[in-house]
PDB file of N, CA and C in Angstrom:
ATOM      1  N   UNK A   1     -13.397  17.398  23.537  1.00  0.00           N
ATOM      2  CA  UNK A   1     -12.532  18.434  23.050  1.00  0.00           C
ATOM      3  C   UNK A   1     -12.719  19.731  23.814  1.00  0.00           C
ATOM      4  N   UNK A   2     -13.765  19.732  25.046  1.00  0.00           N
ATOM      5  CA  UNK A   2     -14.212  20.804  25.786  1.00  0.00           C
ATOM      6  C   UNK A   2     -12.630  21.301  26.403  1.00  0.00           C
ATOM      7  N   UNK A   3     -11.608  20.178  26.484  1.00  0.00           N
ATOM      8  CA  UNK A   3     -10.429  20.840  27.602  1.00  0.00           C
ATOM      9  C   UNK A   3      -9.331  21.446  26.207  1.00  0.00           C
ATOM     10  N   UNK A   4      -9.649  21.462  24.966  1.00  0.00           N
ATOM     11  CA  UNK A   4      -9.163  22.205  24.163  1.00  0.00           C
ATOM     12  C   UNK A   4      -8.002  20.766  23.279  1.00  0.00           C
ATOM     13  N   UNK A   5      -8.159  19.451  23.760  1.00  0.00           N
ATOM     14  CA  UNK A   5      -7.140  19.160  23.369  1.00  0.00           C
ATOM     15  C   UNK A   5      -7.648  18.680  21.823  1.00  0.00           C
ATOM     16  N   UNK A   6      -7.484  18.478  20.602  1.00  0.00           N
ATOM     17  CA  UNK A   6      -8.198  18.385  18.898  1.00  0.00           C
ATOM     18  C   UNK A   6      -7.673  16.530  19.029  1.00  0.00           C
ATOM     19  N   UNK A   7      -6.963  16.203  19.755  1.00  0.00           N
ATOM     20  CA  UNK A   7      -6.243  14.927  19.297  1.00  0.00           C
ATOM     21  C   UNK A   7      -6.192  14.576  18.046  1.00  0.00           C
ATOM     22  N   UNK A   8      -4.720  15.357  17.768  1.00  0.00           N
ATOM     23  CA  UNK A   8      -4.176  15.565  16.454  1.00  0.00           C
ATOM     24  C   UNK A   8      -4.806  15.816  15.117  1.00  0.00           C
ATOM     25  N   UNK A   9      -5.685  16.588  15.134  1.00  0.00           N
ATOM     26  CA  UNK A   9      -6.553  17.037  14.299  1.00  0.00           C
ATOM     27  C   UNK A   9      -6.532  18.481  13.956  1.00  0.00           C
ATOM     28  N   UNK A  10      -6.513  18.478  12.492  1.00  0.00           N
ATOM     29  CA  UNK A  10      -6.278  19.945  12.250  1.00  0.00           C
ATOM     30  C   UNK A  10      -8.149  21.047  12.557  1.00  0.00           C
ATOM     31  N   UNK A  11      -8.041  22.438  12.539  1.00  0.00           N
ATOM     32  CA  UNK A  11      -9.172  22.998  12.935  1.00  0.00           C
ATOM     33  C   UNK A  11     -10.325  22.588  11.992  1.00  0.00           C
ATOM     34  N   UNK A  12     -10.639  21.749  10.690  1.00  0.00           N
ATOM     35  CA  UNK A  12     -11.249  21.319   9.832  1.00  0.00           C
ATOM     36  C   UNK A  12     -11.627  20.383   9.999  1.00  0.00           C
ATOM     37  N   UNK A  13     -10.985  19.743  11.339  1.00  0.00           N
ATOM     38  CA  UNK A  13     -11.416  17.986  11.472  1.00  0.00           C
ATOM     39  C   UNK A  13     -10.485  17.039  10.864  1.00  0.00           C
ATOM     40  N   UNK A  14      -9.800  17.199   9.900  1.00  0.00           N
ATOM     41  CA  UNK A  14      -8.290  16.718   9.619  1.00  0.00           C
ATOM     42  C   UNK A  14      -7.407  15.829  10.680  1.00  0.00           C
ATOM     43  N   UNK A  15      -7.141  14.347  10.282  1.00  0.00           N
ATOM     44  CA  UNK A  15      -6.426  14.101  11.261  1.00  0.00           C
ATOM     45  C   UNK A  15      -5.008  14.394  10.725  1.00  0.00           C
ATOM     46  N   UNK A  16      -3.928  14.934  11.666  1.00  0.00           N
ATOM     47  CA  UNK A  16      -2.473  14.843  11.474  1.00  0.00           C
ATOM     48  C   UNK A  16      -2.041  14.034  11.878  1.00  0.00           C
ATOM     49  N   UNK A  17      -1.130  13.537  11.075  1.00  0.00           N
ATOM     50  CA  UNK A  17       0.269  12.653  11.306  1.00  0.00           C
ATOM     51  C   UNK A  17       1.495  13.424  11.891  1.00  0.00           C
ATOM     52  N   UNK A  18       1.225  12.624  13.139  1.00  0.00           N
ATOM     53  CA  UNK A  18       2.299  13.118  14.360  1.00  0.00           C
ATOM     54  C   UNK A  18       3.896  12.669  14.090  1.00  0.00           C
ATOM     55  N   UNK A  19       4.227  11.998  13.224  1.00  0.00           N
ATOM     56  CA  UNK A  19       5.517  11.095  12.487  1.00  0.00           C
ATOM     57  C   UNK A  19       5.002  10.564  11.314  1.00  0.00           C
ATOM     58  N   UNK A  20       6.350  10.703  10.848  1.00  0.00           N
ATOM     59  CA  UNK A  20       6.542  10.835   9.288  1.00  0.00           C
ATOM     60  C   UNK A  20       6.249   9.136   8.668  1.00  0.00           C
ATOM     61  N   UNK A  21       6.075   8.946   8.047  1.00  0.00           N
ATOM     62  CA  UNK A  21       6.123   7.506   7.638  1.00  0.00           C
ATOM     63  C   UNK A  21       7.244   7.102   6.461  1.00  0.00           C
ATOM     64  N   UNK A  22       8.062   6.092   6.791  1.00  0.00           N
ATOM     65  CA  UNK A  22       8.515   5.480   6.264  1.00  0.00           C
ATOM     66  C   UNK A  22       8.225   3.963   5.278  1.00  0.00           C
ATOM     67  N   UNK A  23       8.522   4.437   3.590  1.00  0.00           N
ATOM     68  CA  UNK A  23       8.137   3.173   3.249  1.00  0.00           C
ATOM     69  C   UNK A  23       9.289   2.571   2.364  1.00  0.00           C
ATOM     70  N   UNK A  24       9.160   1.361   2.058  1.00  0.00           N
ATOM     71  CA  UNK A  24      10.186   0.887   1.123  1.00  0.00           C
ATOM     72  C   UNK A  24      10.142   1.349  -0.445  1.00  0.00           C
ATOM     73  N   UNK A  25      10.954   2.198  -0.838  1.00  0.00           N
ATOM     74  CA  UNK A  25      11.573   2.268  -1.832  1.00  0.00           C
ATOM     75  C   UNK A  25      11.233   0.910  -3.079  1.00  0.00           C
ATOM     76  N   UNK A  26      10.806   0.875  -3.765  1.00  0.00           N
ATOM     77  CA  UNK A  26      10.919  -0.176  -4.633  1.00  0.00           C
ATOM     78  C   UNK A  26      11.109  -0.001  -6.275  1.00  0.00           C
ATOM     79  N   UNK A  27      11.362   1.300  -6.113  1.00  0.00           N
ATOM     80  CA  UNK A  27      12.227   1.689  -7.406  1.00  0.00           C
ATOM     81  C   UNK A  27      12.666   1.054  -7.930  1.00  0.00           C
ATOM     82  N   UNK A  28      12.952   0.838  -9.183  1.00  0.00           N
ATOM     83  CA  UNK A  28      13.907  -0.106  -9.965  1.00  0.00           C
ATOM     84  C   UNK A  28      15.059   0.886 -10.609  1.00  0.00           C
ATOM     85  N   UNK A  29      16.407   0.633 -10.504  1.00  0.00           N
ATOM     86  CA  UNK A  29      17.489   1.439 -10.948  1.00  0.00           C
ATOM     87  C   UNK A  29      17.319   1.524 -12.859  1.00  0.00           C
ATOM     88  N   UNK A  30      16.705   0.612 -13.040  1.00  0.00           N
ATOM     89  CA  UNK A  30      16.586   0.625 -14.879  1.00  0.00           C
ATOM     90  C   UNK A  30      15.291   0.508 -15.217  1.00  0.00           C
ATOM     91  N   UNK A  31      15.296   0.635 -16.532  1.00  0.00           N
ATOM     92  CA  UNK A  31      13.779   0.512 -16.840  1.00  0.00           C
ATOM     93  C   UNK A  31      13.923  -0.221 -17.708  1.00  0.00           C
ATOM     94  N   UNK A  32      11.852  -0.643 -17.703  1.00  0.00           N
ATOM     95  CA  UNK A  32      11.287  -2.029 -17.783  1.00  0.00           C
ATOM     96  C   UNK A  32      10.840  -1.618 -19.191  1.00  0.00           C
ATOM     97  N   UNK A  33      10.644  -2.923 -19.922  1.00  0.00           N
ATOM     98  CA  UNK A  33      10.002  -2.501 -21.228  1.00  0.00           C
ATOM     99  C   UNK A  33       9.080  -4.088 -21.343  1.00  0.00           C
ATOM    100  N   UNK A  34       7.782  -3.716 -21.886  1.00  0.00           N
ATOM    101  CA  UNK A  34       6.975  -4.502 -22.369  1.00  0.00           C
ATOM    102  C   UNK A  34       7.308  -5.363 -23.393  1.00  0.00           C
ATOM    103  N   UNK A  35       8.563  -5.083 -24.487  1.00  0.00           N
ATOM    104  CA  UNK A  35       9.412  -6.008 -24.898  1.00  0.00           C
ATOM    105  C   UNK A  35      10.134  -7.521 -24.647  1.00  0.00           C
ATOM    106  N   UNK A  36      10.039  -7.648 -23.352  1.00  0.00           N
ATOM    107  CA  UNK A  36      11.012  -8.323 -22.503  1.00  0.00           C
ATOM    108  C   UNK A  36       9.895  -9.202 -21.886  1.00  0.00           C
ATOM    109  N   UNK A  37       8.592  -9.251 -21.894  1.00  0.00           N
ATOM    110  CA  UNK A  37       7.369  -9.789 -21.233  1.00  0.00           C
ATOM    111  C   UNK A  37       7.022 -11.141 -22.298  1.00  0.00           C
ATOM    112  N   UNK A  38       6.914 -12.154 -22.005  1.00  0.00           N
ATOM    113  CA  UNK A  38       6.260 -13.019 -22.855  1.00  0.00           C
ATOM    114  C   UNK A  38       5.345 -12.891 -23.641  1.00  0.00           C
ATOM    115  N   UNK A  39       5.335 -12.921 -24.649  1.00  0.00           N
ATOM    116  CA  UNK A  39       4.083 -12.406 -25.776  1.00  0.00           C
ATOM    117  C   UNK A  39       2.876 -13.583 -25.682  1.00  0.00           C
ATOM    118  N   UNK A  40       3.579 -14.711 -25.514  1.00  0.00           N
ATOM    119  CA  UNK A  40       2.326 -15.453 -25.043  1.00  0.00           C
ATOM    120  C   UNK A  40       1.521 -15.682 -23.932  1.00  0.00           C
ATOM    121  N   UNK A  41       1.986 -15.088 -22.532  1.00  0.00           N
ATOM    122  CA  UNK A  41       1.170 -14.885 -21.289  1.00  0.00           C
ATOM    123  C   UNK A  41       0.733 -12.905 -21.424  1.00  0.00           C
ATOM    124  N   UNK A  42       1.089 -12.660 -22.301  1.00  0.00           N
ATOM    125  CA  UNK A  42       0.437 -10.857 -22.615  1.00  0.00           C
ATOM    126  C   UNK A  42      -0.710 -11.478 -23.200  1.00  0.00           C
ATOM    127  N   UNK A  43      -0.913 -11.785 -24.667  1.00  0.00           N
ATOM    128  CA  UNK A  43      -1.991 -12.620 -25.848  1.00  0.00           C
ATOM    129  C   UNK A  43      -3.073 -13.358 -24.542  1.00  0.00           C
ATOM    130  N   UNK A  44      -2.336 -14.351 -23.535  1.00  0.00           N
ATOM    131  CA  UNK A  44      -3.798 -14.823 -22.886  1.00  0.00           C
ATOM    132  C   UNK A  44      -4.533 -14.392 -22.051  1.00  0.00           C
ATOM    133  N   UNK A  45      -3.689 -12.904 -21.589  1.00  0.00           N
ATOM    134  CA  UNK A  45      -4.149 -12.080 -20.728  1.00  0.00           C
ATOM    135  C   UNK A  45      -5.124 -11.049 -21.646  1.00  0.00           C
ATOM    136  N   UNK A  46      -4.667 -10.755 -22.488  1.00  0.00           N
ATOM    137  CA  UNK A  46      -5.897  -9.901 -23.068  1.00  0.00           C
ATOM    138  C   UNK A  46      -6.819 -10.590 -23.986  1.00  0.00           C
ATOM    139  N   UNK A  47      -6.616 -11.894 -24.067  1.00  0.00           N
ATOM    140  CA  UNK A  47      -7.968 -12.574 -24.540  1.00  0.00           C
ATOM    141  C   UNK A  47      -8.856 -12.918 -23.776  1.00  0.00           C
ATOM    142  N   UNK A  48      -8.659 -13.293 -22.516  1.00  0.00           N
ATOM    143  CA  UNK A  48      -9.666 -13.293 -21.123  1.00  0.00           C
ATOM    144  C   UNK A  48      -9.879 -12.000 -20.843  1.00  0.00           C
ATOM    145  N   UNK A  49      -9.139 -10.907 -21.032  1.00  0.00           N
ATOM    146  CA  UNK A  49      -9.864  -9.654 -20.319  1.00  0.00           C
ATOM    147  C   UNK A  49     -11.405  -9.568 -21.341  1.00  0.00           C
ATOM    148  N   UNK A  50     -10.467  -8.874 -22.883  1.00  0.00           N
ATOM    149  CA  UNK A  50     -11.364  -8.715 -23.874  1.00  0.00           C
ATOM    150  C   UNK A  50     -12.674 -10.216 -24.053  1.00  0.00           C
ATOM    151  N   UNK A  51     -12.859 -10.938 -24.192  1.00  0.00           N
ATOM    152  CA  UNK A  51     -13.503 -12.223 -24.136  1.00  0.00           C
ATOM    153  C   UNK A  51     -14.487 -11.839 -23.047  1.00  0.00           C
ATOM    154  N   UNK A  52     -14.497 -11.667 -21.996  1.00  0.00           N
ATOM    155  CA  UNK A  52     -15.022 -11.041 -20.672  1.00  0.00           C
ATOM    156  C   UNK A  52     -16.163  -9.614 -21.268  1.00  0.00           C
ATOM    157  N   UNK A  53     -15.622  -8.728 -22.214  1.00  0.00           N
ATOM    158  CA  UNK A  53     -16.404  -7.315 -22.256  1.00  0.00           C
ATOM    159  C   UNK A  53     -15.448  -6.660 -21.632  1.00  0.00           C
ATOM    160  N   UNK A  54     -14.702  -6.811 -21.143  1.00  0.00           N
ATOM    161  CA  UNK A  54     -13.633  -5.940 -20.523  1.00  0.00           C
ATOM    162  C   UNK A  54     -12.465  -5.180 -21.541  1.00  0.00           C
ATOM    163  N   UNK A  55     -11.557  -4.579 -21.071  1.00  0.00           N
ATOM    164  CA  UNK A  55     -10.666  -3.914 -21.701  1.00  0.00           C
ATOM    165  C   UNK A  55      -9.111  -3.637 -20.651  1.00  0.00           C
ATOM    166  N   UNK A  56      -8.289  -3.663 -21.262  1.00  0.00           N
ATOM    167  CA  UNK A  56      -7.202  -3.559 -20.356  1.00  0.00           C
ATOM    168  C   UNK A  56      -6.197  -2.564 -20.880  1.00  0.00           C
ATOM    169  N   UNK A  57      -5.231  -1.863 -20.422  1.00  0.00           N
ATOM    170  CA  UNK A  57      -4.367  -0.525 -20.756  1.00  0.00           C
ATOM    171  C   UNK A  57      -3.085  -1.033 -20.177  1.00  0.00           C
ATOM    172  N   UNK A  58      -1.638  -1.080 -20.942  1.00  0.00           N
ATOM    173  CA  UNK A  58      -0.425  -1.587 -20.838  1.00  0.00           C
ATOM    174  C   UNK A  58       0.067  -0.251 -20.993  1.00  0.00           C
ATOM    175  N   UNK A  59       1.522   0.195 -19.661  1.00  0.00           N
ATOM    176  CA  UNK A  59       1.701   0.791 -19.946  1.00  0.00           C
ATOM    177  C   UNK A  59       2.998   1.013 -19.362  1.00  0.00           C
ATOM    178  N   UNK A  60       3.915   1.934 -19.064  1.00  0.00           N
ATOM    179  CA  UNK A  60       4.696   2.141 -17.405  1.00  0.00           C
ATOM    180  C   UNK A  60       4.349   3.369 -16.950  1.00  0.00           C
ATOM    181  N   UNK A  61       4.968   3.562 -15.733  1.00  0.00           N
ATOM    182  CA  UNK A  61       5.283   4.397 -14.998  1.00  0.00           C
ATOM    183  C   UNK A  61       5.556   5.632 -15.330  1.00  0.00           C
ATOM    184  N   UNK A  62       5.359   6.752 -14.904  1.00  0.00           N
ATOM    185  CA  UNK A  62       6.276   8.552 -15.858  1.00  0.00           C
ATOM    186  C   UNK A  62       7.413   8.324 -15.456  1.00  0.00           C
ATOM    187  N   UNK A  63       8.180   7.551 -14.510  1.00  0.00           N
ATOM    188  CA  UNK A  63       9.730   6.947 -13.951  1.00  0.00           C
ATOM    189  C   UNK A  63      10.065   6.704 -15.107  1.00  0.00           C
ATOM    190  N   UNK A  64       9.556   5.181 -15.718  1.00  0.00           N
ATOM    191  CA  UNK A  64      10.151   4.018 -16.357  1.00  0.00           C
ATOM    192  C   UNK A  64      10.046   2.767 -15.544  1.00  0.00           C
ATOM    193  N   UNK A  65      10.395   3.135 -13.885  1.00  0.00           N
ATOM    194  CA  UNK A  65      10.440   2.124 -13.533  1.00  0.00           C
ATOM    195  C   UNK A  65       9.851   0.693 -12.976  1.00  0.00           C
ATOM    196  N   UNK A  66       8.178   0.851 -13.601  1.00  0.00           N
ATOM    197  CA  UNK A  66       7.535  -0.542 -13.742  1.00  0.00           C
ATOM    198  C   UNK A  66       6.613   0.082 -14.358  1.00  0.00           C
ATOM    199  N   UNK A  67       5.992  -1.479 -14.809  1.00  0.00           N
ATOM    200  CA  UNK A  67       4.846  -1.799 -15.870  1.00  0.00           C
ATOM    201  C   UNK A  67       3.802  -1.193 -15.191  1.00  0.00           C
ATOM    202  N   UNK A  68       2.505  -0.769 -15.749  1.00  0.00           N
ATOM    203  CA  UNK A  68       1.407  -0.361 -15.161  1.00  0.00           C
ATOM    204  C   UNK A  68       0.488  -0.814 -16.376  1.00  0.00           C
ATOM    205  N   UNK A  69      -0.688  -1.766 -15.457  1.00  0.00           N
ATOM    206  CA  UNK A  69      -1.569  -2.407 -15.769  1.00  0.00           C
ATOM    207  C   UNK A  69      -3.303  -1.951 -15.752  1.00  0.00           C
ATOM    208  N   UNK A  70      -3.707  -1.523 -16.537  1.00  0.00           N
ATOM    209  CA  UNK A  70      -4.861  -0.877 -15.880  1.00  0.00           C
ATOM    210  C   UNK A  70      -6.361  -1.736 -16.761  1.00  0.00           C
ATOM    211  N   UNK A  71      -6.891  -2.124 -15.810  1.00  0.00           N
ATOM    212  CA  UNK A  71      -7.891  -3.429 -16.685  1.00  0.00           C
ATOM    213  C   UNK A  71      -9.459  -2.630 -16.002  1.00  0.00           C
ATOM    214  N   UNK A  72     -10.029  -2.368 -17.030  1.00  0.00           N
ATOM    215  CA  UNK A  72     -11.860  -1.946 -17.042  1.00  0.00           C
ATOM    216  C   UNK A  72     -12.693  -3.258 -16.983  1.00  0.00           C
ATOM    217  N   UNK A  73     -13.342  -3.647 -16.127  1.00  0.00           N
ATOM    218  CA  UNK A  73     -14.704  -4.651 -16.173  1.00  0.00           C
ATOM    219  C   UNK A  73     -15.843  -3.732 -15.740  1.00  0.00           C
ATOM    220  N   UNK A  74     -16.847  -3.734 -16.798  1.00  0.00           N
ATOM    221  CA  UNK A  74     -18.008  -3.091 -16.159  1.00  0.00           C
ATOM    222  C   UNK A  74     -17.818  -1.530 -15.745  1.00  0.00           C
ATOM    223  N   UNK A  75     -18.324  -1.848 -13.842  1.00  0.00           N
ATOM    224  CA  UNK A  75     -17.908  -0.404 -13.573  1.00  0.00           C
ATOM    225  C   UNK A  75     -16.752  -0.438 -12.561  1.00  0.00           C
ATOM    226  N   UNK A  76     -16.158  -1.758 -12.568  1.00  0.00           N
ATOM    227  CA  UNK A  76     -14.873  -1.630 -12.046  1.00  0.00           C
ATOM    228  C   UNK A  76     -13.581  -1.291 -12.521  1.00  0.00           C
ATOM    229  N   UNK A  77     -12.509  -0.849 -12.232  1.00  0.00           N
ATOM    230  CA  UNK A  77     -11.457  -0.543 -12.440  1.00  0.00           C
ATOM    231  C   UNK A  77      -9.948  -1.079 -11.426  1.00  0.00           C
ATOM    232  N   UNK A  78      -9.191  -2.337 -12.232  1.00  0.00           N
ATOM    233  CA  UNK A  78      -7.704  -2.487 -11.440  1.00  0.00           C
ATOM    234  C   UNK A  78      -6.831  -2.260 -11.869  1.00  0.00           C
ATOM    235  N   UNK A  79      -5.940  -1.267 -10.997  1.00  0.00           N
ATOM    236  CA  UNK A  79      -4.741  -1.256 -12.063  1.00  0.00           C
ATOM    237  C   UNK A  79      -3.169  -1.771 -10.713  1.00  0.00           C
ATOM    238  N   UNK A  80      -2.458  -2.240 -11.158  1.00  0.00           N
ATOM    239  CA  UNK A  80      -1.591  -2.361 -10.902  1.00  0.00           C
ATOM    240  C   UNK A  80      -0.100  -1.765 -11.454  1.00  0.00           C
ATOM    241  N   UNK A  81       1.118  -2.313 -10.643  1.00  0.00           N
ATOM    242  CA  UNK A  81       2.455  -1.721 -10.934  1.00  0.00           C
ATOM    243  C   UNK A  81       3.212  -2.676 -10.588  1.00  0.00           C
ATOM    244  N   UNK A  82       3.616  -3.821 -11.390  1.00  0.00           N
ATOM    245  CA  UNK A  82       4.466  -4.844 -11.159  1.00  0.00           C
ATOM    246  C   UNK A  82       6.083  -3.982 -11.789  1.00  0.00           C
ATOM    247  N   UNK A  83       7.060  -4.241 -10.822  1.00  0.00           N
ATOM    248  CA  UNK A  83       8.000  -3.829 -10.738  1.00  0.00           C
ATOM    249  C   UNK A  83       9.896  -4.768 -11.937  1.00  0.00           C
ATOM    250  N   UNK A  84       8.975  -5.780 -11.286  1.00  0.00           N
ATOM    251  CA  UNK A  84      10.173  -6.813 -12.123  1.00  0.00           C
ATOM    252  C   UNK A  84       9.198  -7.573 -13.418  1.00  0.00           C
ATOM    253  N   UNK A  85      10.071  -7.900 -14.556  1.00  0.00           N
ATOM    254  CA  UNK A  85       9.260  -9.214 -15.589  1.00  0.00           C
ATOM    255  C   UNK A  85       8.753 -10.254 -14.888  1.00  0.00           C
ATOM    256  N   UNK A  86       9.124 -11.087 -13.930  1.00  0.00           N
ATOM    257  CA  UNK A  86       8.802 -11.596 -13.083  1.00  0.00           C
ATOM    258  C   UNK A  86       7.501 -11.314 -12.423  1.00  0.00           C
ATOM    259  N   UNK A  87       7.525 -10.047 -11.682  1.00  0.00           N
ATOM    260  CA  UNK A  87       6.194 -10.224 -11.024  1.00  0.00           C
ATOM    261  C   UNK A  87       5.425  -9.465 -12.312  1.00  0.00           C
ATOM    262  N   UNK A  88       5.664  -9.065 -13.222  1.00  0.00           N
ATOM    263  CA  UNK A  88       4.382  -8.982 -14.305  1.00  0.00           C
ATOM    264  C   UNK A  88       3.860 -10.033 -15.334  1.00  0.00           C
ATOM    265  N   UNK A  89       4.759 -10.780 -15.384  1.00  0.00           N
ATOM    266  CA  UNK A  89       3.895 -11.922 -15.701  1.00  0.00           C
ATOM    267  C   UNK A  89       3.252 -12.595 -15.034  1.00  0.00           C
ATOM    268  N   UNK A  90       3.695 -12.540 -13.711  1.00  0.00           N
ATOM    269  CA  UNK A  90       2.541 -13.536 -12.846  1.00  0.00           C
ATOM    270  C   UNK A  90       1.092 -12.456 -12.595  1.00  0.00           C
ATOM    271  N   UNK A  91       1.051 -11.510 -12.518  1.00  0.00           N
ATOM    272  CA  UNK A  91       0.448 -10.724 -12.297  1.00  0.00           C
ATOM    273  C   UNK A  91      -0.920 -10.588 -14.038  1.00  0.00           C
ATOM    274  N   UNK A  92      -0.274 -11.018 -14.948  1.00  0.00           N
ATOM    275  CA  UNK A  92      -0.720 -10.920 -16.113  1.00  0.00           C
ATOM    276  C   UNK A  92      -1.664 -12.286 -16.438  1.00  0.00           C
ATOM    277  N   UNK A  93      -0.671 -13.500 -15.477  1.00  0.00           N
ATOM    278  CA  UNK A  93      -1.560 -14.815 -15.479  1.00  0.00           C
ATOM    279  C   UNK A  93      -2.296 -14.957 -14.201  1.00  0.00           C
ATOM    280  N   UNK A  94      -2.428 -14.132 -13.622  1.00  0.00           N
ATOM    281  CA  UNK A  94      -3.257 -14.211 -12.141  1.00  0.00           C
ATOM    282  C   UNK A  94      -4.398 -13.169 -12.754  1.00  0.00           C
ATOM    283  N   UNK A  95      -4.761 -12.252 -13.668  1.00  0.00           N
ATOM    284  CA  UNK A  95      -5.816 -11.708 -14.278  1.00  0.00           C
ATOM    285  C   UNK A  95      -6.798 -12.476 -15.432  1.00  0.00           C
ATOM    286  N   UNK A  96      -5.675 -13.270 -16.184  1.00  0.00           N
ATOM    287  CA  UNK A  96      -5.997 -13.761 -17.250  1.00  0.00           C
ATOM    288  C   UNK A  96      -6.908 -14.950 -16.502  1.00  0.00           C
ATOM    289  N   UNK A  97      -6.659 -15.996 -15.596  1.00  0.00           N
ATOM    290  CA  UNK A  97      -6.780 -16.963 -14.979  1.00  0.00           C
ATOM    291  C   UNK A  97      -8.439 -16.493 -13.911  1.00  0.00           C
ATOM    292  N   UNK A  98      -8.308 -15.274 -13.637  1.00  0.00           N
ATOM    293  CA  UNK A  98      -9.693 -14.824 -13.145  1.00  0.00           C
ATOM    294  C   UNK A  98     -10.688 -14.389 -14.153  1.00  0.00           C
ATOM    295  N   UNK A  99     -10.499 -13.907 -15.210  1.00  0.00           N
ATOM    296  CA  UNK A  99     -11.135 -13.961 -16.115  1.00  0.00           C
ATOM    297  C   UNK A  99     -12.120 -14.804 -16.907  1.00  0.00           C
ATOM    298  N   UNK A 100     -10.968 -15.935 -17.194  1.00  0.00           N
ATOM    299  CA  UNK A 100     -11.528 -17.400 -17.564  1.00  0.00           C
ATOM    300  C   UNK A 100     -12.656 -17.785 -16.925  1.00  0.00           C
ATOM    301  N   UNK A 101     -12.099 -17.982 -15.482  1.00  0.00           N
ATOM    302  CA  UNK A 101     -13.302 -18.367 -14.557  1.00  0.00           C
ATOM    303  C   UNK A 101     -14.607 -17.040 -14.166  1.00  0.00           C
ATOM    304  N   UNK A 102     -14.779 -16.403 -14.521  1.00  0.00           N
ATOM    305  CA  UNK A 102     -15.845 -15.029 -14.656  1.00  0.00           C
ATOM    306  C   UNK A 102     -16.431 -15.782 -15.802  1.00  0.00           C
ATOM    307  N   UNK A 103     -16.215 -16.788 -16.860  1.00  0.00           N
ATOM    308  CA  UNK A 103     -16.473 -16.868 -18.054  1.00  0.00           C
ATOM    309  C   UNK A 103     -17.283 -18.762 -18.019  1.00  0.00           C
ATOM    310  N   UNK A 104     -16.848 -19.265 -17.114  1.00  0.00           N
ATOM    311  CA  UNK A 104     -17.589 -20.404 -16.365  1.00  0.00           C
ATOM    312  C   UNK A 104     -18.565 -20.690 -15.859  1.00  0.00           C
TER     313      UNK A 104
END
């Protein structure tokens, strides 16, 4: 950096972004309700969390526009944002299903 050049770095050591980034949009035009979710892949998802010592938080978005999942083990923390009923139920049996096996 003796010839003065920071390579893109602000005076703090900061790196800058030289271009903007573009990402996909995945908004949903309507909103999602936990209503509309299978009550019986919700029930086996929070019986493997809870069953585990764990705890899990159902919720959405400040949008509306997806579910937000937020599951405590220990001193870990996952939360997710499944967008369609679709990907939150799989998302609900892909937790529940790791759980089980934590329990094996």
């Amino acid at each position: 950096m003796a010839n003065g050049n920071n390579g893109n770095r602000t005076a703090t050591g900061k790196r800058v972004q030289s271009q903007p980034v573009w990402r996909l949009n995945t908004r949903n035009d309507s909103p999602v309700f936990w209503s509309d979710i299978d009550a019986g892949v919700m029930r086996l998802c929070i019986d493997a969390v809870a069953r585990s010592g764990g705890a899990i938080m159902l919720g959405t978005t400040s949008d509306g526009g997806a579910y937000s999942i937020c599951v405590l083990s220990g001193n870990e923390k996952a939360k997710d944002y499944p967008h369609s009923k679709e990907e939150c139920e799989a998302t609900l049996k892909q937790m529940a299903d790791w759980f089980v096996a934590l329990e094996l």
